[in-house]
Each structure stands twice: as structure tokens, then as C-alpha cells.
Protein backbone atom coordinates (compact mmCIF):
# COMPACT_ATOMS: atom_id res chain seq x y z
CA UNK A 1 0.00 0.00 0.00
CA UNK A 2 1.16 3.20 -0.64
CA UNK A 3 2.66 5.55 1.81
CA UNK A 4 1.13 8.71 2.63
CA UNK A 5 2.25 11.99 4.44
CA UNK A 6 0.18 13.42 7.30
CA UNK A 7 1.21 16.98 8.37
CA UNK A 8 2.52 19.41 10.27
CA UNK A 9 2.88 16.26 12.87
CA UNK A 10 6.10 15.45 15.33
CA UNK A 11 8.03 12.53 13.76
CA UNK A 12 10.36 12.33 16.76
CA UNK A 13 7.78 12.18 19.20
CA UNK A 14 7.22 8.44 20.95
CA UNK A 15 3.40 6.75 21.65
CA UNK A 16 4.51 6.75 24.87
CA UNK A 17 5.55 10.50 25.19
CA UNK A 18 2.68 11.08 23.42
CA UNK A 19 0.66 11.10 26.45
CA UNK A 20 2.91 11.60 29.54
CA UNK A 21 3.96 14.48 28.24
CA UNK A 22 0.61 16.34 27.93
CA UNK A 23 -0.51 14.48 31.65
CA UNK A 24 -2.66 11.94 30.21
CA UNK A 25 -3.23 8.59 31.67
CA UNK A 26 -5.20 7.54 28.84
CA UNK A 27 -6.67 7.99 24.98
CA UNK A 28 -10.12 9.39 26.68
CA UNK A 29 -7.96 11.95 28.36
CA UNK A 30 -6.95 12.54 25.09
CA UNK A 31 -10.31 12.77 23.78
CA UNK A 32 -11.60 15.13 26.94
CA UNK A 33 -8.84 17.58 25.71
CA UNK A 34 -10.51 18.11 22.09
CA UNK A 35 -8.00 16.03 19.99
CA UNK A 36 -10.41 12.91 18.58
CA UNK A 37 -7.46 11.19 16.60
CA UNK A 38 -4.55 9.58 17.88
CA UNK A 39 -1.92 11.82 16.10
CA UNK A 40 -3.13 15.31 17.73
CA UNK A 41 -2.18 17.82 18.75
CA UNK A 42 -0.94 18.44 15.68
CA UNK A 43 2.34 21.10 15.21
CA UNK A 44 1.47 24.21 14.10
CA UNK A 45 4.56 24.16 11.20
CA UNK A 46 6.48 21.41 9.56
CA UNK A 47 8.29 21.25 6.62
CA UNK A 48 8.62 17.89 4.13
CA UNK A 49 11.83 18.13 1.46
CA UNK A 50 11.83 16.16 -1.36
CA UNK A 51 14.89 15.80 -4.05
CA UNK A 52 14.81 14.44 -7.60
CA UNK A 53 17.70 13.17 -10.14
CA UNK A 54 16.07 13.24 -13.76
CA UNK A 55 19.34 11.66 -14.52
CA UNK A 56 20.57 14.29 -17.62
CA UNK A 57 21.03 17.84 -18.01
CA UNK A 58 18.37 19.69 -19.26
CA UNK A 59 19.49 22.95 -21.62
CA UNK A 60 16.02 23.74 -23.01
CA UNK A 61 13.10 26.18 -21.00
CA UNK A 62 10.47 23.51 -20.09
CA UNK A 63 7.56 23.85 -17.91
CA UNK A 64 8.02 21.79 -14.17
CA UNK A 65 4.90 21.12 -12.39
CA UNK A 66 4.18 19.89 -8.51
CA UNK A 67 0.87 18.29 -8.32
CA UNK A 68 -0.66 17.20 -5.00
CA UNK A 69 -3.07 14.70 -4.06
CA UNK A 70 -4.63 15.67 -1.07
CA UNK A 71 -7.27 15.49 1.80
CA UNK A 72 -8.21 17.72 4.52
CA UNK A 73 -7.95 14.98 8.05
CA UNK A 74 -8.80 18.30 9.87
CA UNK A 75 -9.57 21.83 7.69
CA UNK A 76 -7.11 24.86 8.27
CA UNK A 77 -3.37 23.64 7.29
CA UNK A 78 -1.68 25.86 4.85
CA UNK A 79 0.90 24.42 2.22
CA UNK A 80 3.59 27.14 0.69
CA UNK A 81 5.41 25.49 -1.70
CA UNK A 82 9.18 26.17 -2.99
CA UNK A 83 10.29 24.49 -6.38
CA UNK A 84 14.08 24.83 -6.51
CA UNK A 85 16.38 23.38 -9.34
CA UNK A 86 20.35 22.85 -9.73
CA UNK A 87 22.44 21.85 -12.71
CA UNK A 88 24.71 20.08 -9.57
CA UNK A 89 22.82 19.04 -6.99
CA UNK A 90 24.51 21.55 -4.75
CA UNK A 91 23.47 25.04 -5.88
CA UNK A 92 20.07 25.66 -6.13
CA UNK A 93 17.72 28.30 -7.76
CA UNK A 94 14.34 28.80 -5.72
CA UNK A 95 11.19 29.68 -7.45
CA UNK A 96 8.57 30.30 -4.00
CA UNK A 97 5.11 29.96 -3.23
CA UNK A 98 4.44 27.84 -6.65
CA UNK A 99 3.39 25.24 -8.10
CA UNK A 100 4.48 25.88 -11.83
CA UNK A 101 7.14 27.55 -13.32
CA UNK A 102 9.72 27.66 -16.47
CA UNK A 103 13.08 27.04 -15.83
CA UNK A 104 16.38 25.61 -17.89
CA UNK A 105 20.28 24.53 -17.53
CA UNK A 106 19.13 21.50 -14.19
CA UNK A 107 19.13 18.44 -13.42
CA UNK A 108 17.62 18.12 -10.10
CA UNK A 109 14.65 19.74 -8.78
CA UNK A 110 13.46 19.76 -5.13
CA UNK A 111 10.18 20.41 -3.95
CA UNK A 112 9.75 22.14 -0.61
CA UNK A 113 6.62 21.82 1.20
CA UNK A 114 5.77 24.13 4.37
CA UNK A 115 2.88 23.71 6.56
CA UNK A 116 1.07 26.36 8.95
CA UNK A 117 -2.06 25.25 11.22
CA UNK A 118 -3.62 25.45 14.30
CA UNK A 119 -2.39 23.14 16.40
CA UNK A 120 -5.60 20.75 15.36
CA UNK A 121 -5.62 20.51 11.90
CA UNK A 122 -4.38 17.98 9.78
CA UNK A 123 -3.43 17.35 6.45
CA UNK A 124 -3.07 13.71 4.42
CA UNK A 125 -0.77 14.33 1.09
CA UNK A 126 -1.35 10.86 -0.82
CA UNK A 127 0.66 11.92 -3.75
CA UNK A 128 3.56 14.24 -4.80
CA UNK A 129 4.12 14.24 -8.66
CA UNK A 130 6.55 16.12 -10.30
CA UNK A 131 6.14 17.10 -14.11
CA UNK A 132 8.82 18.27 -16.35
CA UNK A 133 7.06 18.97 -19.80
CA UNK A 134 10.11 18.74 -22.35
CA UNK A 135 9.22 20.22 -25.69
CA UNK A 136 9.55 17.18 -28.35
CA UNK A 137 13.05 17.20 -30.88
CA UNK A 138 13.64 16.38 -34.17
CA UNK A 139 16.66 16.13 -36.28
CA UNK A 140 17.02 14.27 -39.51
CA UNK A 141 18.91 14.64 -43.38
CA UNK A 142 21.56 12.54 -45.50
CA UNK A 143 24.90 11.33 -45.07
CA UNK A 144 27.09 8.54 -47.01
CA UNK A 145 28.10 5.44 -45.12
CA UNK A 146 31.70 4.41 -45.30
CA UNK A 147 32.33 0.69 -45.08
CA UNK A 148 35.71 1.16 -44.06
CA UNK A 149 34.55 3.00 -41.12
CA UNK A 150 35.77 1.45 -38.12
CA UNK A 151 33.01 1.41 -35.73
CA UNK A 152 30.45 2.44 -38.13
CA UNK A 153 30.05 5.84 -39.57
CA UNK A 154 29.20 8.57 -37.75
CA UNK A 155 26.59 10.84 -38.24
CA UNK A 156 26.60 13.83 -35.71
CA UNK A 157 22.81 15.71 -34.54
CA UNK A 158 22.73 19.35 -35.20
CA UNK A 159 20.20 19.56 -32.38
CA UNK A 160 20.86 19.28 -28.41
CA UNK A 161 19.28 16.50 -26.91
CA UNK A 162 18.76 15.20 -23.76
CA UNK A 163 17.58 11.88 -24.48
CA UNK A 164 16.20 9.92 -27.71
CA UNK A 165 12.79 8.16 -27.99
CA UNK A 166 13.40 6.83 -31.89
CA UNK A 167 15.50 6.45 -34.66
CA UNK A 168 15.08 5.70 -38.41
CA UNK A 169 18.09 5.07 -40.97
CA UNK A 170 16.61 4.36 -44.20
CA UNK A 171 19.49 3.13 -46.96
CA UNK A 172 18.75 4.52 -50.65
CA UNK A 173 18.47 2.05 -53.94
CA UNK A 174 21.24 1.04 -55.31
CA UNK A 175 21.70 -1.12 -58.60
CA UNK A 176 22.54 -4.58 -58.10
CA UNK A 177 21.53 -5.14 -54.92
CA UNK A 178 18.94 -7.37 -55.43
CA UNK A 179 17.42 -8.59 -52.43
CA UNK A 180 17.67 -4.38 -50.79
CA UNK A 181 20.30 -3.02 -48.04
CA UNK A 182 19.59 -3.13 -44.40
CA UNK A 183 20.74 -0.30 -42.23
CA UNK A 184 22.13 -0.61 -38.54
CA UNK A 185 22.38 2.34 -36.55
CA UNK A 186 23.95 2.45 -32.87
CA UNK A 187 23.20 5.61 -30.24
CA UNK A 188 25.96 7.53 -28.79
CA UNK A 189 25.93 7.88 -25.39
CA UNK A 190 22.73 8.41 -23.11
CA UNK A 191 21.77 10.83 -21.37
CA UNK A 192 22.63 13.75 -23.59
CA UNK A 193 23.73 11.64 -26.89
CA UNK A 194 24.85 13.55 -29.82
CA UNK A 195 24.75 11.02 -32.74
CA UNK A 196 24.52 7.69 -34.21
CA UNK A 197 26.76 5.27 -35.92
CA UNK A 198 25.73 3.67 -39.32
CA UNK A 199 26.23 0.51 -41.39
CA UNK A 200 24.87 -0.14 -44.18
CA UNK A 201 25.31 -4.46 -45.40
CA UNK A 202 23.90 -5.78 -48.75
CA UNK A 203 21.19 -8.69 -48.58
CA UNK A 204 22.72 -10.30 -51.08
CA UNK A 205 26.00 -11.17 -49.41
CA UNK A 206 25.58 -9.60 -45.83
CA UNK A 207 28.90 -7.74 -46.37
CA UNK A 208 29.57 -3.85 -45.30
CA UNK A 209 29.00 -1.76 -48.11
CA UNK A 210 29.38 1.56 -48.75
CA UNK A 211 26.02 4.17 -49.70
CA UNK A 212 23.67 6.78 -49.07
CA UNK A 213 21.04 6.85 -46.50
CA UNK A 214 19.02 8.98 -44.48
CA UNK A 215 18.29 9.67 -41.42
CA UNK A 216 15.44 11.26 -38.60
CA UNK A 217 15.83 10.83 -34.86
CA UNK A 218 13.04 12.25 -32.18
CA UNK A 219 13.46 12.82 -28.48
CA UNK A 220 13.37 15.43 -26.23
């Protein structure tokens, strides 16, 4: 079952402290004092901190979103919420009281939620999802494979990306090969590749060959 976050509420504070130190002997004591559910008196602040690696750099202005799934326990918390961002992981950019904004050049973003009450309300958070909306790349044209290329022949993007979703390499007619050419391509490095390596071999004797071919590639 998923977990879920209840706030502002002391972490630190044991079942057993719990009661001694507010006098009580027991949960109707509890009860007597106004606080129904076993986790008040709740605080009235508390912070949660959340960090996420996307795992690549991201160079282009994209949109990052916090959504929240959440229930009132108890009306009357307030959430303020801080998105911050970093290229590094140590120095960080902070965007708050949002839930939205446009930002570029990071690869981690960290979502700061504060909480403000009464000292009775509660909040349940069943959900925190973090959206980056990456606008979609493509890159594509035509280049001439070399058979003698060792390791394939490379073809270099002219765009940035930060990570590919598809490839195409499409070899063009040529007389004499009967039975067609297939086309092997291999990705540079992920995250953050910047080409591919191609090889064209003939159907009819499954050789390297050399020829022209294009190419398209789409990611983000």
C-alpha cells in the first residue's frame, strides 16, 4: 500500500511521550482535551523536502509542475510550496510559493513543502508528482556510409538532446543489390547523446558496403 504523508505532525515524538507528556493517563484523556485522533495535537509548522535526479542535463526552457493529491484529516493547514532546481545538486535556484514555473540549464529539482495550522488541523498528502514537460526534438537529413569506417560511420545531430525516444536510418536504392540493403544504426551515449553510428550491409551477401542513406531521430 502506498505511503502517505500526514502533516505538520512530530516525527520524533514516541506513543509513549505522546501522552505523559501532555498528563494523560489515557486515549479518553486525550479525547476530553478536544483532539479525537490519535496523532493530535498536531504542530502548528512542519516542513517535508523532497529531491529528484532526472538523470541528464536539461538545456532547453520547459515547464516543471508539482501536483498534489490531497485530503483535509482536519480543515485549516496551509501548504507554501518552494520548487528549486540545480544543474549540480549543490546550488540551487528557488522559485517560492508555486506550483508551476519555467526554468532551464538542471538536473535536479526539489520540492519544498511548508505547513502552517492550528495546532488541530491535519493534512493527508497521498501523492507528490513532479512534471517536467520537455518540448519534443527532431533532427534528420543525409549522409554517405563508409564501409571502411571502423566502428560504423558517424553521423553527428545538429540539435541538443537530452535523451532519444526513436531512430530511423533508411538506406537509398542502389543497382545490383537485389534482395535491398539493411541499415544498422547504434546511439551515442545516453543521457545527452549527440549522434549515431551507421552501417549499411547488402542482402545479397551480408557484407559492409558503402552508400547513401538517411536519417530522422526524435526525443526530447
Amino acid at each position: 500500500m502506498p505511503q502517505a504523508l500526514i502533516a505538520p505532525v512530530n516525527k520524533t515524538e514516541t506513543f509513549a511521550q505522546h501522552f505523559t507528556s501532555r498528563g494523560w493517563t489515557s486515549p479518553r484523556d486525550q479525547i476530553n482535551a478536544g483532539y479525537p485522533r490519535f496523532i493530535q495535537p498536531a504542530e502548528t509548522t512542519g516542513q517535508f523536502v523532497q529531491t529528484h535526479d532526472l538523470g541528464a542535463l536539461i538545456t532547453q526552457s520547459c515547464l516543471v509542475n508539482v501536483v498534489l493529491a490531497k485530503i483535509d484529516v482536519v480543515a485549516g493547514v496551509v501548504i507554501t510550496p518552494t520548487i528549486s532546481v540545480s544543474a549540480d545538486g549543490v546550488s540551487w535556484t528557488d522559485y517560492a510559493d508555486t506550483y508551476s514555473v519555467y526554468a532551464a540549464n538542471f538536473r535536479y529539482v526539489k520540492v519544498t513543502l511548508d505547513f502552517t495550522g492550528d495546532g488541530v488541523a491535519l493534512l493527508r498528502i497521498n501523492e507528490i508528482k513532479i512534471v517536467v514537460n520537455v518540448e519534443e526534438i527532431t533532427d534528420g537529413g543525409r549522409a554517405v556510409a563508409d564501409k571502411d569506417d571502423a566502428g560504423g560511420t558517424w553521423v553527428p545531430f545538429a540539435k541538443t538532446f537530452v535523451d532519444v525516444e526513436g531512430v530511423t536510418v533508411t538506406a537509398e536504392h542502389q543497382v545490383g543489390e537485389t534482395k535491398g540493403i539493411t541499415a544498422v544504426w547504434l546511439l551515442d551515449t545516453e543521457p545527452n547523446p549527440e549522434g549515431i553510428y551507421v552501417f549499411l550491409f547488402s542482402n545479397n551477401t551480408g557484407l559492409r558496403i558503402d552508400g547513401n542513406f538517411g536519417w530522422g531521430v526524435r526525443g526530447s
